[in-house]
N, C-alpha and C. Protein backbone atom coordinates (compact mmCIF):
# COMPACT_ATOMS: atom_id res chain seq x y z
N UNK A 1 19.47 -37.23 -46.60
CA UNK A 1 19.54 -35.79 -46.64
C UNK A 1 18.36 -35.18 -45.90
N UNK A 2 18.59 -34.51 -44.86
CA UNK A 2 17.56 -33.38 -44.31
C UNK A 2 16.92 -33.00 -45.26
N UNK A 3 15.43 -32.59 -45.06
CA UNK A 3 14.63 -31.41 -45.53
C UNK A 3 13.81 -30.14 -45.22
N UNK A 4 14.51 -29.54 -45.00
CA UNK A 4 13.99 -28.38 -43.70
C UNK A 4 12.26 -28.17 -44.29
N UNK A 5 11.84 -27.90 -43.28
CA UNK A 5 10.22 -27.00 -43.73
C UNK A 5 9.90 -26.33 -43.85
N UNK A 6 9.18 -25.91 -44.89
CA UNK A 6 9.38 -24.06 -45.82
C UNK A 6 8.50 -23.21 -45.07
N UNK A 7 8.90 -22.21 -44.81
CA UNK A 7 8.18 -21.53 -44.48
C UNK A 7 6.76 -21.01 -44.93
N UNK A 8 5.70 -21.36 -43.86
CA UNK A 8 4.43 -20.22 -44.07
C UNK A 8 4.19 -19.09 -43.44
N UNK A 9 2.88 -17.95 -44.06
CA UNK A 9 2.80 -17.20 -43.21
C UNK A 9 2.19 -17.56 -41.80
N UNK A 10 1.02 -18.65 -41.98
CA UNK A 10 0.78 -19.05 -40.60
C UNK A 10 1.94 -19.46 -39.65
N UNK A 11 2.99 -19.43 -39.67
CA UNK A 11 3.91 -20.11 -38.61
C UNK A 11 4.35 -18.73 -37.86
N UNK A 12 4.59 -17.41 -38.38
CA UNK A 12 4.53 -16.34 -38.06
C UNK A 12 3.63 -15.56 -36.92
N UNK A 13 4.55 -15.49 -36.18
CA UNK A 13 3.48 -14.62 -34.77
C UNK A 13 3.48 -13.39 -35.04
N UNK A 14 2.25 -12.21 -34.91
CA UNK A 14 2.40 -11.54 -35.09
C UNK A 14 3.33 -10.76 -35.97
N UNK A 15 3.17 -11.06 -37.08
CA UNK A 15 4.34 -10.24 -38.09
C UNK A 15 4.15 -9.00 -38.22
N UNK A 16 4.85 -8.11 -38.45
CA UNK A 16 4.71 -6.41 -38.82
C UNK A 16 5.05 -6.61 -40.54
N UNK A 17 4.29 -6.14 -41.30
CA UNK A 17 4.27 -5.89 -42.77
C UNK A 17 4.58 -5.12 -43.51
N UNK A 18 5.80 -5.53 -44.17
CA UNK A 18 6.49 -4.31 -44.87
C UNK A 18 6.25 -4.67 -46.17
N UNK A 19 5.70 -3.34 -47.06
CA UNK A 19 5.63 -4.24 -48.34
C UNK A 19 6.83 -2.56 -49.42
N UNK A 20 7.99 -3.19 -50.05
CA UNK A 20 8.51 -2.14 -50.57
C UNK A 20 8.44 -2.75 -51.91
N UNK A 21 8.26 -1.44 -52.74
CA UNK A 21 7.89 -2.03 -54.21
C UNK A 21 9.13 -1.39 -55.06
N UNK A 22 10.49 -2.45 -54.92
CA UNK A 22 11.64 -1.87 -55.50
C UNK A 22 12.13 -3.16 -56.37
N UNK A 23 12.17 -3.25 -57.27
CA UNK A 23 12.46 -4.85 -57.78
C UNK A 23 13.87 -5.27 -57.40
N UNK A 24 14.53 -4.00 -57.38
CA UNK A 24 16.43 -4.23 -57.09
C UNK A 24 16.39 -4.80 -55.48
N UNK A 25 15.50 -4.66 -54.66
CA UNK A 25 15.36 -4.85 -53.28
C UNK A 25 16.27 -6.31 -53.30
N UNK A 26 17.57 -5.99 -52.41
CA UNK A 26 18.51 -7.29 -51.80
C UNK A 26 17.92 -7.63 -50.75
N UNK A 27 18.87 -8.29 -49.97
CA UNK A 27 19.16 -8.54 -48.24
C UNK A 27 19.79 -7.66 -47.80
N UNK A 28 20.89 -6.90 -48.03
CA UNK A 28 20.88 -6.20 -47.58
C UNK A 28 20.14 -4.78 -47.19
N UNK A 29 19.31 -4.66 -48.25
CA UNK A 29 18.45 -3.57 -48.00
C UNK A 29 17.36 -3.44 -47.42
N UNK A 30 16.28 -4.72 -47.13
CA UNK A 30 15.67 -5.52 -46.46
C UNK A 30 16.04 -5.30 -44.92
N UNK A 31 17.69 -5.84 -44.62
CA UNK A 31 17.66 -5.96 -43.44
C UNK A 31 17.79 -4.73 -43.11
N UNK A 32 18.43 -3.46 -43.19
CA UNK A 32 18.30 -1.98 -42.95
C UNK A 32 16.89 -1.70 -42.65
N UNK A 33 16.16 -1.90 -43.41
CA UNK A 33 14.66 -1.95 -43.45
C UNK A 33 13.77 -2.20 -42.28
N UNK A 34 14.30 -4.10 -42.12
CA UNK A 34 13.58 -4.19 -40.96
C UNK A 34 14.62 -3.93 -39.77
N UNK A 35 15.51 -3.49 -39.96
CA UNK A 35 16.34 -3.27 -38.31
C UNK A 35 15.96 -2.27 -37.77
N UNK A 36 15.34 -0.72 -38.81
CA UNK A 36 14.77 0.36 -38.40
C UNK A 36 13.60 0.28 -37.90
N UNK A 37 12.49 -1.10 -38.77
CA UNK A 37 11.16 -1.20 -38.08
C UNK A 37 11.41 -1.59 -36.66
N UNK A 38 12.74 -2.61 -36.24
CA UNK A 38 12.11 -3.37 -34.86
C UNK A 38 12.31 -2.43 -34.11
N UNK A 39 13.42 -1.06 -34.57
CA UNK A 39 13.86 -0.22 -33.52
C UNK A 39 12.80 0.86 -33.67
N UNK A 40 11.95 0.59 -34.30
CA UNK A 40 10.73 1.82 -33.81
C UNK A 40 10.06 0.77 -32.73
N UNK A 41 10.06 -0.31 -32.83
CA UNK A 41 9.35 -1.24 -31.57
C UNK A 41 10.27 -1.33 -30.42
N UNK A 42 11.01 -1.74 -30.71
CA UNK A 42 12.09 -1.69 -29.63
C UNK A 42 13.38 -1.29 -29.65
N UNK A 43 14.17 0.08 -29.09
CA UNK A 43 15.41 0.62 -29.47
C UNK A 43 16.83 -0.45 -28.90
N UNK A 44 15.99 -1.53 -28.07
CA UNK A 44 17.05 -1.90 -28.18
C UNK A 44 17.35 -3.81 -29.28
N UNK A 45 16.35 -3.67 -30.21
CA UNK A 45 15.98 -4.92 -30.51
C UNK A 45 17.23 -5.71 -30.94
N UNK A 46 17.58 -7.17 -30.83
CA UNK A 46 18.38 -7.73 -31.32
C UNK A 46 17.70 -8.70 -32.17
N UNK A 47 18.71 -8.89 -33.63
CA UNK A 47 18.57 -9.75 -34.73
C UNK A 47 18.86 -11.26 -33.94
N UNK A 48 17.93 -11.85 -34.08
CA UNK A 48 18.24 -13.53 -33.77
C UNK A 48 18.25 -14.40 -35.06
N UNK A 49 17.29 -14.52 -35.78
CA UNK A 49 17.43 -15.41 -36.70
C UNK A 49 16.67 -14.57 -38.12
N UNK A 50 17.04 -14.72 -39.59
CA UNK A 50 16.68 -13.98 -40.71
C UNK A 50 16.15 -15.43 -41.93
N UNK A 51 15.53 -14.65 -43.18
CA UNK A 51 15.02 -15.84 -43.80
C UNK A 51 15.39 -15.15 -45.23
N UNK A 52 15.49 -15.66 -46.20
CA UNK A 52 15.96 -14.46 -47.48
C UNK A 52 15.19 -15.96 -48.23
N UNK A 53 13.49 -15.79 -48.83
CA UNK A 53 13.47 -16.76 -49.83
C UNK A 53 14.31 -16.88 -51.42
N UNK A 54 14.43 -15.97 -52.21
CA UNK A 54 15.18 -15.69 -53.28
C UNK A 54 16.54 -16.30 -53.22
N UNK A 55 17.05 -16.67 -52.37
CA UNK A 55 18.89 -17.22 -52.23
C UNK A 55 18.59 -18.11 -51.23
N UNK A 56 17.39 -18.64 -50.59
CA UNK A 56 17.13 -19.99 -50.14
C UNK A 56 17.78 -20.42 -48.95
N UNK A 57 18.43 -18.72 -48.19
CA UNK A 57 19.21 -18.91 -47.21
C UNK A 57 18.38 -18.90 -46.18
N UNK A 58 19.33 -18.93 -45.07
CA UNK A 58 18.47 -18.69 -43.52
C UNK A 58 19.89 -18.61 -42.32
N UNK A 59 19.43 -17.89 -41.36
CA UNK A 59 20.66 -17.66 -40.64
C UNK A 59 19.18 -17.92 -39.17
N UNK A 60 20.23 -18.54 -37.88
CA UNK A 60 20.96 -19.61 -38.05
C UNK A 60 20.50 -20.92 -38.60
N UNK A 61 21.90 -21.70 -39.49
CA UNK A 61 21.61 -22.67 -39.87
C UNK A 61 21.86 -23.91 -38.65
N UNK A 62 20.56 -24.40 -38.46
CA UNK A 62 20.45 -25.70 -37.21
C UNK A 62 19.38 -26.68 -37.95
N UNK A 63 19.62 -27.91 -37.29
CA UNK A 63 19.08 -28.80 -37.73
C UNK A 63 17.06 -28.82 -37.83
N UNK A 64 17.12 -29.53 -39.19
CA UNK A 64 15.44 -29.77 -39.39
C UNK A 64 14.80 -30.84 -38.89
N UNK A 65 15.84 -31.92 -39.07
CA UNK A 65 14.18 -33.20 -38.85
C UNK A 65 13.27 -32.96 -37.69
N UNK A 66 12.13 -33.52 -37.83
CA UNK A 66 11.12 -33.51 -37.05
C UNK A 66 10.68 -31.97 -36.81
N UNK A 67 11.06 -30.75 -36.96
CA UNK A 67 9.92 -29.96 -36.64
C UNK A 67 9.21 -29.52 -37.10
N UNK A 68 7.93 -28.67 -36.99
CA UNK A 68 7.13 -27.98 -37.29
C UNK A 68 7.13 -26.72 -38.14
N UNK A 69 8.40 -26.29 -37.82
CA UNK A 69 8.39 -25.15 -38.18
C UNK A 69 9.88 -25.09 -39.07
N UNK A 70 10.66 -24.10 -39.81
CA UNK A 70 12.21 -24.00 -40.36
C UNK A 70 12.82 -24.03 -39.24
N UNK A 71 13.85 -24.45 -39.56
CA UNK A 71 14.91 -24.37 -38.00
C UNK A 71 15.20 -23.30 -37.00
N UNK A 72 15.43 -22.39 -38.24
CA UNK A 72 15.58 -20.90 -38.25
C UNK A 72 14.85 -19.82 -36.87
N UNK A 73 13.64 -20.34 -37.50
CA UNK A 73 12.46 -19.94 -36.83
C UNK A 73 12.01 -20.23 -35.19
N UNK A 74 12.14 -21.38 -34.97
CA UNK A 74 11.83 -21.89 -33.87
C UNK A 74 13.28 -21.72 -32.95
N UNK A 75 14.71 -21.75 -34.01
CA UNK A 75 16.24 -21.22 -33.09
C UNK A 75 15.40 -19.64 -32.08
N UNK A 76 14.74 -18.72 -32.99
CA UNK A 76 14.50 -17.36 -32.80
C UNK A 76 13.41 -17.36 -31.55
N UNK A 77 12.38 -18.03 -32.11
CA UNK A 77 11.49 -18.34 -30.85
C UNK A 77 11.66 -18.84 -29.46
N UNK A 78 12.54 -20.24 -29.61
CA UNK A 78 12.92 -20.64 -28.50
C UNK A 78 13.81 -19.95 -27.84
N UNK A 79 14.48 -18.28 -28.37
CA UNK A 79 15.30 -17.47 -26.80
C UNK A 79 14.41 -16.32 -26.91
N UNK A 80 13.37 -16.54 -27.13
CA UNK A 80 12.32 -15.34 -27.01
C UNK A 80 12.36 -14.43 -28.29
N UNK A 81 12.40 -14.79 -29.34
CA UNK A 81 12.34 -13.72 -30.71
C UNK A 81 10.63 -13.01 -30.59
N UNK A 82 10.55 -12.08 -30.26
CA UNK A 82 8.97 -11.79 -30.31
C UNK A 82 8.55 -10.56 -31.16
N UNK A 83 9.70 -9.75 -31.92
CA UNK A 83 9.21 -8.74 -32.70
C UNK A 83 10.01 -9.40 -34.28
N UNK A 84 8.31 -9.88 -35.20
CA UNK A 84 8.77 -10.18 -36.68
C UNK A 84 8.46 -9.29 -37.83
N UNK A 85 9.69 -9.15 -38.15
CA UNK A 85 9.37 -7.99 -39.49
C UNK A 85 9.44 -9.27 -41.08
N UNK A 86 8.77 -9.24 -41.40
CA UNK A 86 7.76 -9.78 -43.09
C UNK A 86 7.86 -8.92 -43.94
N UNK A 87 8.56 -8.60 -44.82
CA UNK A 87 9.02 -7.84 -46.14
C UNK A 87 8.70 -8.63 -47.58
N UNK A 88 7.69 -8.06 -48.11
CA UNK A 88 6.83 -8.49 -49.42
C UNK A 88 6.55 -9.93 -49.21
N UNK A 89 5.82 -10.18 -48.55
CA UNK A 89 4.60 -11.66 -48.68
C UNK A 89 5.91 -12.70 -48.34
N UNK A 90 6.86 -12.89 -47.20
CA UNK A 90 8.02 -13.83 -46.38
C UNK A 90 8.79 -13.55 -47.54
N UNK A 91 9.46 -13.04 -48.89
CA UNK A 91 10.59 -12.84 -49.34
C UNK A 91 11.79 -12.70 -48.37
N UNK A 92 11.79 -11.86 -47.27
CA UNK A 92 12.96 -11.61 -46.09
C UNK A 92 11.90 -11.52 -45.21
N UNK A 93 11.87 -12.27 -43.73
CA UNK A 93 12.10 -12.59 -42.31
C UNK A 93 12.66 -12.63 -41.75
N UNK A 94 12.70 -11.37 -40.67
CA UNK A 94 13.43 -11.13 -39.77
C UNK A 94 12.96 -11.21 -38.19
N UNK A 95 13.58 -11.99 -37.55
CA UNK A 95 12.92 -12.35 -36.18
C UNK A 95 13.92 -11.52 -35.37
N UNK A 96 13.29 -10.53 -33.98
CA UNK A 96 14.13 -9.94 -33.34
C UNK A 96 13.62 -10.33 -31.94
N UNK A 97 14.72 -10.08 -30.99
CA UNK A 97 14.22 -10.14 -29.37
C UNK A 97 14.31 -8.55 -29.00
N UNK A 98 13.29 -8.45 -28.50
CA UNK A 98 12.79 -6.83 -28.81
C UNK A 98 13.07 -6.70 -26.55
């Protein structure tokens, strides 16, 4: 069995920091959240890859062994993901190509 590698904040480039203090806070509300931050960075930003720790998901799901980083993460990086929105201490990660 694979074991992907959990995310830290050091693996994070430049993150933008959202901290909302709502306990009901989903994914979906999160991602509204940060889709408005990347589009104050960039109006035309696109979602590449997301991280939701609480439901242990991650979009896209691609293979782990051997890297450094979640799969997730490095899918986002490697087509240029360069604007990251960080919502309460990595709870939701959102990587965009800005």
């Amino acid at each position: 069995m694979e074991t992907c590698v959990p995310l830290r904040r050091d693996m994070l480039v430049n993150p933008v920091d959202i901290r909302v203090d709502d306990p009901s806070l989903d994914f979906a509300a999160a991602k509204k959240i940060a889709d408005e931050a990347a589009r104050r960075i960039s109006p035309d930003a696109t979602l590449l890859a997301w991280f939701d720790r609480k439901e242990g998901a991650f979009s896209p799901v691609w293979g782990c062994s051997g890297r450094a980083k979640p799969s997730w993460l490095v899918y986002a990086e490697s087509r240029g993901g360069n604007i990251v929105i960080d919502i309460n201490d990595e709870a939701y990660v959102f990587v965009y190509l800005g």
